[in-house]
Protein backbone atom coordinates (compact mmCIF):
# COMPACT_ATOMS: atom_id res chain seq x y z
CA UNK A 1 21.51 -3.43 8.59
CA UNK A 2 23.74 -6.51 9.03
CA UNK A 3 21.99 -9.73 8.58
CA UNK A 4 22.49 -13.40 9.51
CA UNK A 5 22.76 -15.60 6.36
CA UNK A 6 19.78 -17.40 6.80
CA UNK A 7 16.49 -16.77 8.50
CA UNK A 8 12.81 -17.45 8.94
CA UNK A 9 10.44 -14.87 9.06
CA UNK A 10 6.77 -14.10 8.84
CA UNK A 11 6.46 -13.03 4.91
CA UNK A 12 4.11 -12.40 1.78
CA UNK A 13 4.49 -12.13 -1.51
CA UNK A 14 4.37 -8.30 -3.16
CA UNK A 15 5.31 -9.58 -6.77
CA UNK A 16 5.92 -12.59 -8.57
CA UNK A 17 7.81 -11.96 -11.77
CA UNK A 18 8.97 -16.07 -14.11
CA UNK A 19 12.26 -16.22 -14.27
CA UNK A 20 13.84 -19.03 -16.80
CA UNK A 21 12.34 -21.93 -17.91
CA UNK A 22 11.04 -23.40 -14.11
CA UNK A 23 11.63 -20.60 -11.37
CA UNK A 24 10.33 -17.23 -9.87
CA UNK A 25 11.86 -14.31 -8.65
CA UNK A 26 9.22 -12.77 -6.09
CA UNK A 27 9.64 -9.55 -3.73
CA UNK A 28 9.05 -10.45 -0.70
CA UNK A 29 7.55 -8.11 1.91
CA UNK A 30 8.77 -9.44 5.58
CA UNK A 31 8.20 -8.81 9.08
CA UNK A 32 12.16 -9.42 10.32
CA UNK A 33 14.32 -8.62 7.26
CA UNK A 34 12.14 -5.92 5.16
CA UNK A 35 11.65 -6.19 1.50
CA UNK A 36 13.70 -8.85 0.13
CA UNK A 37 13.53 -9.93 -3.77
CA UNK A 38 14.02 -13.91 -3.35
CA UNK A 39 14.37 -16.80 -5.81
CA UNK A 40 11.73 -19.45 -5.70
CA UNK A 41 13.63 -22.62 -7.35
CA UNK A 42 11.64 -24.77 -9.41
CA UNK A 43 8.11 -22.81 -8.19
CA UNK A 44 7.19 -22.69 -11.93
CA UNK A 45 7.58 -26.30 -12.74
CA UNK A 46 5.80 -28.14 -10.08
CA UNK A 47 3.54 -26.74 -7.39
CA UNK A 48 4.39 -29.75 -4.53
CA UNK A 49 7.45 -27.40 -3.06
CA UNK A 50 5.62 -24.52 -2.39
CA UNK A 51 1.47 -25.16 -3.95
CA UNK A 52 -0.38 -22.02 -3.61
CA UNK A 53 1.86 -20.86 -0.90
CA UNK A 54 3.60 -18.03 -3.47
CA UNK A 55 0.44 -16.80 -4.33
CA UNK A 56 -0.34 -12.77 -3.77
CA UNK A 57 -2.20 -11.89 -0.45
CA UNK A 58 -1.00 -15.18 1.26
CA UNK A 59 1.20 -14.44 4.56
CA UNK A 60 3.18 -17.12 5.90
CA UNK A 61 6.66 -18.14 7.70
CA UNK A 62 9.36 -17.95 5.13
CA UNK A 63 12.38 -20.03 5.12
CA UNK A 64 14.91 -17.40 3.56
CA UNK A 65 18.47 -17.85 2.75
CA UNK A 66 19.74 -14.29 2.54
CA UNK A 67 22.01 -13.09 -0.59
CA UNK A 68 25.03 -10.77 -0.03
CA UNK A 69 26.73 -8.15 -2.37
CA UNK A 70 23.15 -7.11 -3.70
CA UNK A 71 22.84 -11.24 -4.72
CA UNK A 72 19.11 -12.68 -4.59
CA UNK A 73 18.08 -14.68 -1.50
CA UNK A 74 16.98 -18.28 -2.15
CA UNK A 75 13.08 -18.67 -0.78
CA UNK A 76 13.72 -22.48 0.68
CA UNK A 77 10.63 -22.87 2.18
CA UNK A 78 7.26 -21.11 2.32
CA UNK A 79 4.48 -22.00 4.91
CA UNK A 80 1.13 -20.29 5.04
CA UNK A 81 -0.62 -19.39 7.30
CA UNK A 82 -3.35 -16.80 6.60
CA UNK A 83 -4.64 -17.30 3.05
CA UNK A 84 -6.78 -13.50 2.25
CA UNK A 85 -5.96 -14.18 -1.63
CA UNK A 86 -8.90 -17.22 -1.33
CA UNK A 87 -11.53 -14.29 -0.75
CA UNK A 88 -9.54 -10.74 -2.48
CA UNK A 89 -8.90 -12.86 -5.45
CA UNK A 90 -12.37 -14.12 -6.55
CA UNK A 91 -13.74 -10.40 -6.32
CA UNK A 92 -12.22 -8.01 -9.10
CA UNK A 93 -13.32 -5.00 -6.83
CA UNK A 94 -11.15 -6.75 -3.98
CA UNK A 95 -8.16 -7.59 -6.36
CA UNK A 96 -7.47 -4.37 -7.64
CA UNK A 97 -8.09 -2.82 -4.13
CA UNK A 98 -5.50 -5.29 -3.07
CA UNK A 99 -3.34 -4.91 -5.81
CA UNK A 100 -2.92 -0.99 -4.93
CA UNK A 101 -2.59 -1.89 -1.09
CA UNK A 102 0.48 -3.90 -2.10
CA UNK A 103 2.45 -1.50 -4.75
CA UNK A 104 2.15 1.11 -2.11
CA UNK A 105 3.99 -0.68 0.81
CA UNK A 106 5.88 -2.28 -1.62
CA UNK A 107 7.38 1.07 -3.21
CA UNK A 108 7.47 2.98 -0.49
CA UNK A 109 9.07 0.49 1.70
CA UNK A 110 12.96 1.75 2.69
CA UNK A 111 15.64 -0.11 1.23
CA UNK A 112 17.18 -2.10 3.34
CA UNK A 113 15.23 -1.62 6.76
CA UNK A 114 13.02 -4.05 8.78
CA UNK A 115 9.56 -2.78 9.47
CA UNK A 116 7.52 -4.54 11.63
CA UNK A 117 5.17 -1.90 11.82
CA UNK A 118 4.43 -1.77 7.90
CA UNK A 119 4.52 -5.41 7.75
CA UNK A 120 1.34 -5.47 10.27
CA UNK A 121 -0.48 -2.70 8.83
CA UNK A 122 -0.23 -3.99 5.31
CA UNK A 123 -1.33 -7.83 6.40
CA UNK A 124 -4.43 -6.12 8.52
CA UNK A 125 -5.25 -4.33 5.21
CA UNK A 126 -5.47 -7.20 3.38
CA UNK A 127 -7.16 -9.34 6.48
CA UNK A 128 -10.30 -6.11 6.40
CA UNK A 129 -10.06 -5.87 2.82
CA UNK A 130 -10.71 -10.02 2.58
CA UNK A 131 -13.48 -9.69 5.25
CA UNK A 132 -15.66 -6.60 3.84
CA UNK A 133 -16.13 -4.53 1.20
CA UNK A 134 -13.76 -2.21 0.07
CA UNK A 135 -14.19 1.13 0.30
CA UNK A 136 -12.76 4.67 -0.34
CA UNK A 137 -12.15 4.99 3.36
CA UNK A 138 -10.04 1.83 3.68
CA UNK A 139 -8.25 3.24 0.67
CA UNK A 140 -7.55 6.64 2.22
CA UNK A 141 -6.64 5.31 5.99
CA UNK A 142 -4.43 2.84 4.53
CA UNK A 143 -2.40 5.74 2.30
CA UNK A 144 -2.00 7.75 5.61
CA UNK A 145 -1.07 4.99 7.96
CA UNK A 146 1.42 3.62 5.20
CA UNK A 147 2.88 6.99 5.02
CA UNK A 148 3.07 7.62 8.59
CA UNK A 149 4.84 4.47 9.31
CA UNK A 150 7.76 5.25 6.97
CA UNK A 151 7.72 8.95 8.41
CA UNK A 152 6.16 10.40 5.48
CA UNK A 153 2.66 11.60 6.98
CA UNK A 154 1.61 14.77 6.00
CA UNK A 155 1.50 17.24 8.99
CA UNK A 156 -2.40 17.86 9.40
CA UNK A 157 -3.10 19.45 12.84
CA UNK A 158 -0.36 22.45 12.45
CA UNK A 159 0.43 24.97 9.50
CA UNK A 160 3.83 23.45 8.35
CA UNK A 161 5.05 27.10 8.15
CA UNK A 162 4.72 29.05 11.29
CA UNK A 163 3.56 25.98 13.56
CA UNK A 164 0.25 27.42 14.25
CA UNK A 165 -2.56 25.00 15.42
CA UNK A 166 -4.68 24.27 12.40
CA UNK A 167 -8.25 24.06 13.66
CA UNK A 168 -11.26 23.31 11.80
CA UNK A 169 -10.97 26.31 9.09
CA UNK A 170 -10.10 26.38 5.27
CA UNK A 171 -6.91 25.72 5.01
CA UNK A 172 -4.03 25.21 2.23
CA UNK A 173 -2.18 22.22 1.84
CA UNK A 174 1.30 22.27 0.30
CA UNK A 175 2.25 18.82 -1.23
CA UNK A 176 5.93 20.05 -1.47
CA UNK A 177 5.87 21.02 2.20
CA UNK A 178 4.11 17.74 3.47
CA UNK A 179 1.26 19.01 5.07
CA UNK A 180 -1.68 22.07 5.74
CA UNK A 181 -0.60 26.03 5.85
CA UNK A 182 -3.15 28.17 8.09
CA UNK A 183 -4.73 31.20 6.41
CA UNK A 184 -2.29 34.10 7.68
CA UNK A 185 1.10 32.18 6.11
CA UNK A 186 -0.96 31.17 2.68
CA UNK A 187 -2.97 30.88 0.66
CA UNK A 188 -0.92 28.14 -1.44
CA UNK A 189 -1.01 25.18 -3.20
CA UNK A 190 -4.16 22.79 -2.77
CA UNK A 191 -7.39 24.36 -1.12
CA UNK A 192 -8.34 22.22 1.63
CA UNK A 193 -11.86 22.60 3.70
CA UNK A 194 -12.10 21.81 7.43
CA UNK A 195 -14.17 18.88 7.07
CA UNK A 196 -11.56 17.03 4.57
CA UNK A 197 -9.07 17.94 7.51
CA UNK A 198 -11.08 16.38 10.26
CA UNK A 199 -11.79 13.42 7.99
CA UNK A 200 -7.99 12.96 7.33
CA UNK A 201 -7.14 13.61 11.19
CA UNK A 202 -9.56 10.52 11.73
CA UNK A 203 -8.82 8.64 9.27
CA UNK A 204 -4.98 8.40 10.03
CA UNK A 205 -5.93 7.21 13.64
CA UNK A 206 -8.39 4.95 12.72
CA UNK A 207 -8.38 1.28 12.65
CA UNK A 208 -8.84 -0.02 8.95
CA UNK A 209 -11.65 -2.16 10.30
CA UNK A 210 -13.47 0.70 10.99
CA UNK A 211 -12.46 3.22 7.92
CA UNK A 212 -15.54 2.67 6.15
CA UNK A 213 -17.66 5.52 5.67
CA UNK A 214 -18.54 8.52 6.79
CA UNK A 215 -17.41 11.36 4.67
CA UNK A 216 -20.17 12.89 2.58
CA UNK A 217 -19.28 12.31 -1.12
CA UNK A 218 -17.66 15.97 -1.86
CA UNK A 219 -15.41 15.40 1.00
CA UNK A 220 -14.74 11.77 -0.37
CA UNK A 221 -13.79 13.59 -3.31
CA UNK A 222 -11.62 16.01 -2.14
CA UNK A 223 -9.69 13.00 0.25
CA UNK A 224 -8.79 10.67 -2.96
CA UNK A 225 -8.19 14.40 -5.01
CA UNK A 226 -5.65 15.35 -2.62
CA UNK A 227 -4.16 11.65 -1.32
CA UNK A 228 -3.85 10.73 -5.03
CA UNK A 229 -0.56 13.91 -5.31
CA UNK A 230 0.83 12.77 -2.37
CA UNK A 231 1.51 9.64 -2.82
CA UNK A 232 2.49 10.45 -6.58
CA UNK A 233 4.74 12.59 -4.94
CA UNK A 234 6.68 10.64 -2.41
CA UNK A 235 6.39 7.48 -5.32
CA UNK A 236 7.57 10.06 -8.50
CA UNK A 237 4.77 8.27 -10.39
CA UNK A 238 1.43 7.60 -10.68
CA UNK A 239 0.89 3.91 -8.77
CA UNK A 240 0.45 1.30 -11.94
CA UNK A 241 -2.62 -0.48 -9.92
CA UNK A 242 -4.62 2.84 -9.80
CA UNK A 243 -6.00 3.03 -13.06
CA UNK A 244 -7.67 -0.20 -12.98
CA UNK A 245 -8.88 0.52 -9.79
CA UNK A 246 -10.32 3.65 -10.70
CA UNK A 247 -11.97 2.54 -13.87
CA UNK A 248 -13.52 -0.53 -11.88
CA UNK A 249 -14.97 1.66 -8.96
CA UNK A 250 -15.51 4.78 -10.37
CA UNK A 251 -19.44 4.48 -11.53
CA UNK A 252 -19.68 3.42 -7.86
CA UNK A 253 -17.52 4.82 -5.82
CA UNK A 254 -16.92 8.78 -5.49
CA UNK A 255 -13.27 8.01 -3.22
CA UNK A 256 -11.59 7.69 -5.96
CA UNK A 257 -10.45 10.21 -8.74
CA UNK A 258 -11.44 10.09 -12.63
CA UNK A 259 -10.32 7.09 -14.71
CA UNK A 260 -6.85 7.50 -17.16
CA UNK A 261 -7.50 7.14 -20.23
CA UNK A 262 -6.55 3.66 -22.05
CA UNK A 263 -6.49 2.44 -18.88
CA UNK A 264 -8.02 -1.47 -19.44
CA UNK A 265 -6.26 -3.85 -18.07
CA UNK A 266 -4.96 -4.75 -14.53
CA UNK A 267 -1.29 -4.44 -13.33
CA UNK A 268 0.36 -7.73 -13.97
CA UNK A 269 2.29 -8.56 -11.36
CA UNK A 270 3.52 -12.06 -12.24
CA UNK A 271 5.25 -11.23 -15.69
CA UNK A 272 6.65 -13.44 -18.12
């Protein structure tokens, strides 16, 4: 997409990685100009040009001046104006549920395209996640809804195969095929009941305010089982903020899938 060279746009910061002696280079997730990885000058050295403003979880109206010929943009100014990191970032449970939230839209995110429609679905994930407690719900409705907005969602209510209405049945699901395959064309790939259909149906329709819930715990199960190998699939990895996740929530929580081994320390995002 062509861009002007300089723009203001809502924004927040996906990563924040030092850079020299006084300055960060952060990735910027944006409503107007999609992912854009911008220098912050002199944002290491003294807090009064930008204060708490580069902080992660913090949306605000960025003051961008755009790079060309794959250069960095230059962040000029940052002003908040919804602050979630205040209450995700004093809650380790909340952090590394935020922390995930943000490398997903983050690496999915096309190269190169404006989103509007990510860019509100990942700020009201981070505006439920600061105002309740997370859960394996908001996890899975956020996966889905991320998905769907860069045309990724897997195909739920038909068999991908012969286009046959799905109902409420045991079904396949075929990662490689994006989506569920009715009894007569399968069976293949992952075994899926009718009740973890129904729950993702919901789930992908649902506001994240209201994601909460619901599933007994063996569907739970079977949800994070499932949403964990697609969205290793469409990423070609396994997310670096999941294993922390996991090994925080797992006693607790039966959404999400057994810890990785060595797996003791969060993701850094702000690296040296």
């Amino acid at each position: 997409m062509t861009l002007p060279t300089a723009v203001t746009t809502a924004a927040l910061v996906s990563r924040s990685v030092d850079y020299g002696e006084a300055d960060r280079v952060l990735t910027l997730l944006t409503r107007d100009v999609g992912k854009v990885a911008a220098l912050a000058r002199g944002a290491r050295r003294s807090r009064r040009r930008f204060g708490a403003a580069l902080d992660l979880f913090v949306v605000g109206r960025a003051a961008l001046r755009l790079g060309r010929d794959g250069r960095l943009a230059t962040l000029e100014r940052f002003d908040p104006t919804d602050d979630y990191g205040t209450s995700i970032a004093r809650d380790v449970i909340k952090l590394a549920h935020g922390s995930y939230l943000l490398e997903l839209a983050r690496e999915l995110w096309p190269a190169d395209q404006r989103e509007p429609e990510l860019f509100a679905l990942v700020v009201d994930g981070l505006a439920t996640l600061a105002s309740q407690r997370p859960s394996a719900g908001l996890l899975r409705a956020f996966e889905l809804q991320v998905l769907r907005a860069v045309g990724l969602v897997p195909c739920l209510d038909r068999c991908v195969r012969c286009g046959a209405a799905a109902g409420n049945a045991a079904l396949s699901f075929s990662v490689a095929e994006g989506g569920v395959v009715c009894s007569p064309c399968g069976p293949t790939g992952w075994s899926l009941s009718g009740a973890a259909q129904q729950a993702l149906l919901a789930l992908r329709d649902r506001p994240l305010m209201d994601a909460a819930g619901g599933a007994p715990a063996g569907v739970q199960r079977e949800l994070r089982d499932l949403m964990l190998l697609v969205v290793q699939h469409h990423l070609g990895r396994r997310p670096r903020a999941l294993d922390f996740l996991i090994e925080l929530t797992e006693a607790t929580a039966p959404g999400l899938p057994p810890a990785a081994a060595g797996a003791t320390t969060p993701p850094v995002e702000r690296e040296a």
